[in-house]
C-alpha atoms as a PDB file:
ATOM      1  CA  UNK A   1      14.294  -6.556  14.155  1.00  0.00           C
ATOM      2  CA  UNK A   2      14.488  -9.855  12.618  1.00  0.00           C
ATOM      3  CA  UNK A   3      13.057 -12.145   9.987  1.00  0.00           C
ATOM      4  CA  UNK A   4      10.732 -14.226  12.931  1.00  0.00           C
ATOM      5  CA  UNK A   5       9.618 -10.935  14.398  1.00  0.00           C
ATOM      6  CA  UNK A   6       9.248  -8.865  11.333  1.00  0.00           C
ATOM      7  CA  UNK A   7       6.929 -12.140   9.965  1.00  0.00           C
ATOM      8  CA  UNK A   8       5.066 -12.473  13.929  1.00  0.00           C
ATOM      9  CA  UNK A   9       4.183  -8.644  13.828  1.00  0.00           C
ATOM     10  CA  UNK A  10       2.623  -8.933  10.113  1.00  0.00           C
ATOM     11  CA  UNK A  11       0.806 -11.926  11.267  1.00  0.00           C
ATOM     12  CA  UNK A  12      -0.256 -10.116  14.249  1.00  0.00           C
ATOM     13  CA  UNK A  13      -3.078  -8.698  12.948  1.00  0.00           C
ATOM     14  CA  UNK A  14      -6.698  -9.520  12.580  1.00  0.00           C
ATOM     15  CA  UNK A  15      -7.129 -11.718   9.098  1.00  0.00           C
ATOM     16  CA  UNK A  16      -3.709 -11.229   8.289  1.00  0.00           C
ATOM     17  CA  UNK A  17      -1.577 -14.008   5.774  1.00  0.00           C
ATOM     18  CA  UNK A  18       1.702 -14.601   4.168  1.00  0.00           C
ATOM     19  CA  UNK A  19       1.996 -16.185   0.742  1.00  0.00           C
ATOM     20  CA  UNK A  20       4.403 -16.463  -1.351  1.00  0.00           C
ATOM     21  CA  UNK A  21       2.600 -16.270  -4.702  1.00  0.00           C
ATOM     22  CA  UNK A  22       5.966 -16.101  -6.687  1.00  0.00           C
ATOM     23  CA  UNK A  23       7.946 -19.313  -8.502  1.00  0.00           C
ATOM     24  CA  UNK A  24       9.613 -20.819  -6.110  1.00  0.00           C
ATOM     25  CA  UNK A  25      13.298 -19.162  -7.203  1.00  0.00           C
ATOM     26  CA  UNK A  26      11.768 -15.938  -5.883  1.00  0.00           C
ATOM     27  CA  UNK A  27      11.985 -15.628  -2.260  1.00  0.00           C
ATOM     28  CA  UNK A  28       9.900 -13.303  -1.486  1.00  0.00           C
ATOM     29  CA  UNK A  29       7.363 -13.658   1.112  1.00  0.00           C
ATOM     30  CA  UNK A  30       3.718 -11.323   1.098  1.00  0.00           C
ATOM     31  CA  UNK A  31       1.413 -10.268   3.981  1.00  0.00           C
ATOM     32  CA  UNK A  32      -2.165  -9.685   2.940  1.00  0.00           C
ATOM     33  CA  UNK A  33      -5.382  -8.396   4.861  1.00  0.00           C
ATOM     34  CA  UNK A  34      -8.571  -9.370   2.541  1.00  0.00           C
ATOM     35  CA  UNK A  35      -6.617 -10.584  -0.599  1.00  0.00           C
ATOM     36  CA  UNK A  36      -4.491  -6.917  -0.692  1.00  0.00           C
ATOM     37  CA  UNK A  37      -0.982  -7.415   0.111  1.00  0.00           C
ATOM     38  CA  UNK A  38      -0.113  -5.335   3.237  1.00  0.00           C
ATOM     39  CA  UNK A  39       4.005  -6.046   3.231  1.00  0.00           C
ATOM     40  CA  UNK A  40       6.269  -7.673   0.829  1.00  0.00           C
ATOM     41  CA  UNK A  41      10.122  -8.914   2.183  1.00  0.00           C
ATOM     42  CA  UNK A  42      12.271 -11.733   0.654  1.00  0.00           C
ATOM     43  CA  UNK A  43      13.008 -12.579   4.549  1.00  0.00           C
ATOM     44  CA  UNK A  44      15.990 -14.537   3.977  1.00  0.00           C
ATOM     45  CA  UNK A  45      17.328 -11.425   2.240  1.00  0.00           C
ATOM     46  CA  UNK A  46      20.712  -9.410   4.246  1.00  0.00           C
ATOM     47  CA  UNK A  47      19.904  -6.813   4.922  1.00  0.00           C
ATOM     48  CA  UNK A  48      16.514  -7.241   5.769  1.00  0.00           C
ATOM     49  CA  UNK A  49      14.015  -4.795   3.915  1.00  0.00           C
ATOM     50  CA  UNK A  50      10.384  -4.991   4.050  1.00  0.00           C
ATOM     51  CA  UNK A  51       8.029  -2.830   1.718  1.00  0.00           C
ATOM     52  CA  UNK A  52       5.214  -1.221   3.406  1.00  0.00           C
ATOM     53  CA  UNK A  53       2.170   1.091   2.524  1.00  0.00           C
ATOM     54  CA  UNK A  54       2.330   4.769   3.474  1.00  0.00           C
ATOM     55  CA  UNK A  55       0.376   7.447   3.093  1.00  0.00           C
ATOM     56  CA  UNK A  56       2.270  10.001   0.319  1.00  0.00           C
ATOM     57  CA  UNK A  57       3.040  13.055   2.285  1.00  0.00           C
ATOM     58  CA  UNK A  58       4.332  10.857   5.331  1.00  0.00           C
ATOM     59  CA  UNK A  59       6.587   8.867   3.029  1.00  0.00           C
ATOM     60  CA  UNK A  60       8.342  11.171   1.310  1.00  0.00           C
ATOM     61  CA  UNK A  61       9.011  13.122   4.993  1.00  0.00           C
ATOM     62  CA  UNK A  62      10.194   9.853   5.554  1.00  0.00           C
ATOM     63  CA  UNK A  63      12.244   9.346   3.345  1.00  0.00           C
ATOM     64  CA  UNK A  64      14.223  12.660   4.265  1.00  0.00           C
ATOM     65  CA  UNK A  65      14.591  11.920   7.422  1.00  0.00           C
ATOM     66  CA  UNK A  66      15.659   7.842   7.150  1.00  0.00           C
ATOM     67  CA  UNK A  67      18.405   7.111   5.209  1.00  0.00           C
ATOM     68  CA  UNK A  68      16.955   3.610   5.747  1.00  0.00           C
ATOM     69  CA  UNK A  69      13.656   4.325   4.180  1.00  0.00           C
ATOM     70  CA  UNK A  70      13.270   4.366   0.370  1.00  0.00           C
ATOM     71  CA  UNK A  71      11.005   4.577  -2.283  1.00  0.00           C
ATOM     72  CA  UNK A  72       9.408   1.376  -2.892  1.00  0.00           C
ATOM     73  CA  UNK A  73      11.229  -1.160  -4.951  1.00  0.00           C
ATOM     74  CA  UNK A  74       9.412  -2.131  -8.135  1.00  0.00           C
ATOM     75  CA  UNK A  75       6.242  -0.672  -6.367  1.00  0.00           C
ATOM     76  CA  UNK A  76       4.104   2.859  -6.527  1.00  0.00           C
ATOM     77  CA  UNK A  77       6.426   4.963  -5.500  1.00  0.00           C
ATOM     78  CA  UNK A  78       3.642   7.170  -4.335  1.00  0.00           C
ATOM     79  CA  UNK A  79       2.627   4.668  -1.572  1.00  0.00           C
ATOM     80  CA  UNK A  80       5.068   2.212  -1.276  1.00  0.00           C
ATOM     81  CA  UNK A  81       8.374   2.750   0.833  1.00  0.00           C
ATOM     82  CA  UNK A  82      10.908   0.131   1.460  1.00  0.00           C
ATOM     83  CA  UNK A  83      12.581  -0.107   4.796  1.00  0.00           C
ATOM     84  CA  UNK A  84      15.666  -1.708   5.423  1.00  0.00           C
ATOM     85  CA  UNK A  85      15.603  -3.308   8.952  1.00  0.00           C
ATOM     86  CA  UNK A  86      19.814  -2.367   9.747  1.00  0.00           C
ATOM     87  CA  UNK A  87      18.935  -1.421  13.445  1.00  0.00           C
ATOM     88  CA  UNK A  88      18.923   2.487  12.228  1.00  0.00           C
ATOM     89  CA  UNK A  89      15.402   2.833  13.056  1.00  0.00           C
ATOM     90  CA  UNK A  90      13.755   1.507  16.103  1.00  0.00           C
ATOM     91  CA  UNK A  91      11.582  -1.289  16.426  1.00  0.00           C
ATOM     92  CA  UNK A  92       8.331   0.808  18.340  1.00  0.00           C
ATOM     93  CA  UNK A  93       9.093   2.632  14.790  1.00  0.00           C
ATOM     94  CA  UNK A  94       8.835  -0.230  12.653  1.00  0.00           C
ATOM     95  CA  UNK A  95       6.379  -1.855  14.393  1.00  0.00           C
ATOM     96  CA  UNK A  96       4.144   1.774  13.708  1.00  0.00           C
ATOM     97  CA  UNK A  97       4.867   1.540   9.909  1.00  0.00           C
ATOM     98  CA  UNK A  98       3.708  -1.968   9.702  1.00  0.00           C
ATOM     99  CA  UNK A  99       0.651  -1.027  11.714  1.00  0.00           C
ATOM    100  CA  UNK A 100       0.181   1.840   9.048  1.00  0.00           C
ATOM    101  CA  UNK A 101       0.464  -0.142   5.957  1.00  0.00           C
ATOM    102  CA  UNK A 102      -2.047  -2.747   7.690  1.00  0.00           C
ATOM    103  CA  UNK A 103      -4.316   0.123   8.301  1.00  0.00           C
ATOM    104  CA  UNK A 104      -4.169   1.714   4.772  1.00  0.00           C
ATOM    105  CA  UNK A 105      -5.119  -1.561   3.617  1.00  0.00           C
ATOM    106  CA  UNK A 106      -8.009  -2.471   5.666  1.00  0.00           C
ATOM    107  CA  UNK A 107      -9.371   0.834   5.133  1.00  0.00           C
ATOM    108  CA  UNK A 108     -10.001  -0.303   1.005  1.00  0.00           C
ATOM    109  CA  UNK A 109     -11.745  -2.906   1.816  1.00  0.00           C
ATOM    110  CA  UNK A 110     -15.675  -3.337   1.589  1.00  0.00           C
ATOM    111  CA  UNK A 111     -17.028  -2.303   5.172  1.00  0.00           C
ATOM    112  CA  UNK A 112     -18.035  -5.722   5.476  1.00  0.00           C
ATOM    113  CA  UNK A 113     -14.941  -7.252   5.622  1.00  0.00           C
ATOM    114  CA  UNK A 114     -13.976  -4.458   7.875  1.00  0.00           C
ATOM    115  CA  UNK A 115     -16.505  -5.220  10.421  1.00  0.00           C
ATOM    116  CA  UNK A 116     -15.719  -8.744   9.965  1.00  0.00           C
ATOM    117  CA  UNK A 117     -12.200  -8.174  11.257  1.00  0.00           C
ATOM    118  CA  UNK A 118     -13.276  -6.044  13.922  1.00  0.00           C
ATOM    119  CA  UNK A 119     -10.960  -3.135  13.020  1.00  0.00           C
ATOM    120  CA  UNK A 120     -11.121  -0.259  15.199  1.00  0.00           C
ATOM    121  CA  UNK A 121     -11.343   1.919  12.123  1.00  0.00           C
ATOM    122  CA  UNK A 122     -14.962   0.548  11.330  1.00  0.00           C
ATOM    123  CA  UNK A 123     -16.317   2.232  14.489  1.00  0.00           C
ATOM    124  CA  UNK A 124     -16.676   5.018  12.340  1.00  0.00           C
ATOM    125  CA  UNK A 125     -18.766   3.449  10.012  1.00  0.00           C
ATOM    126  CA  UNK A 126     -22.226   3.587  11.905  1.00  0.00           C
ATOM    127  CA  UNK A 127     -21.495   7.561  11.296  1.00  0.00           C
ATOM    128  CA  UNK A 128     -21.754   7.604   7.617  1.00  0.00           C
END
């Protein structure tokens, strides 16, 4: 996976955008879903590494089993892993942890918002 992909599938979701709220000698480029960032990744970065939500249990089994899959950099460790996109892992893969971290995300917000972005997760909603 590359820069232009990893960036398409971020922006692939409902309400997603990319900022880059650092000074401009920080390259790093953030995905949000209603103001909460979703994905961080200095893009232009080699090798590529994008920093992605998880819930905790699945990202430390993650980590064990990925070398390419690390605790988040300058993040919570706790939910934050950082992937490096080498070609190790597959994309379907990738594409799944993005997915995830979007998820995660969403779920936080105010149902509102949720319904707003017509996230399959807000079905559920009507139940409570």
């Amino acid at each position: 996976m590359d820069a232009d992909r990893l960036r398409e599938l971020c922006l692939g979701f409902n309400g997603a955008v990319e900022d880059r709220p650092f000074p401009r000698d920080v390259e790093v480029t953030v995905f949000k879903v209603g103001g909460k960032i979703s994905a961080i990744s200095a893009l232009e970065g080699a090798p590529l590494k994008v920093s992605l939500k998880c819930e905790p249990e699945l990202a430390v089994r993650l980590r064990g089993e990925h070398a390419a899959i690390v605790p988040g950099w300058h993040l919570n460790k706790r939910h934050w892993n950082t992937v490096t996109l080498d070609g190790s892992l597959p994309d379907a893969m990738v594409r799944e942890l993005v997915e995830d971290s979007y998820d995660l995300v969403v779920a936080r917000l105010p149902r509102a918002e949720r319904l707003r972005l017509d996230w399959p997760g807000s079905a559920g909603d009507d139940a409570r």
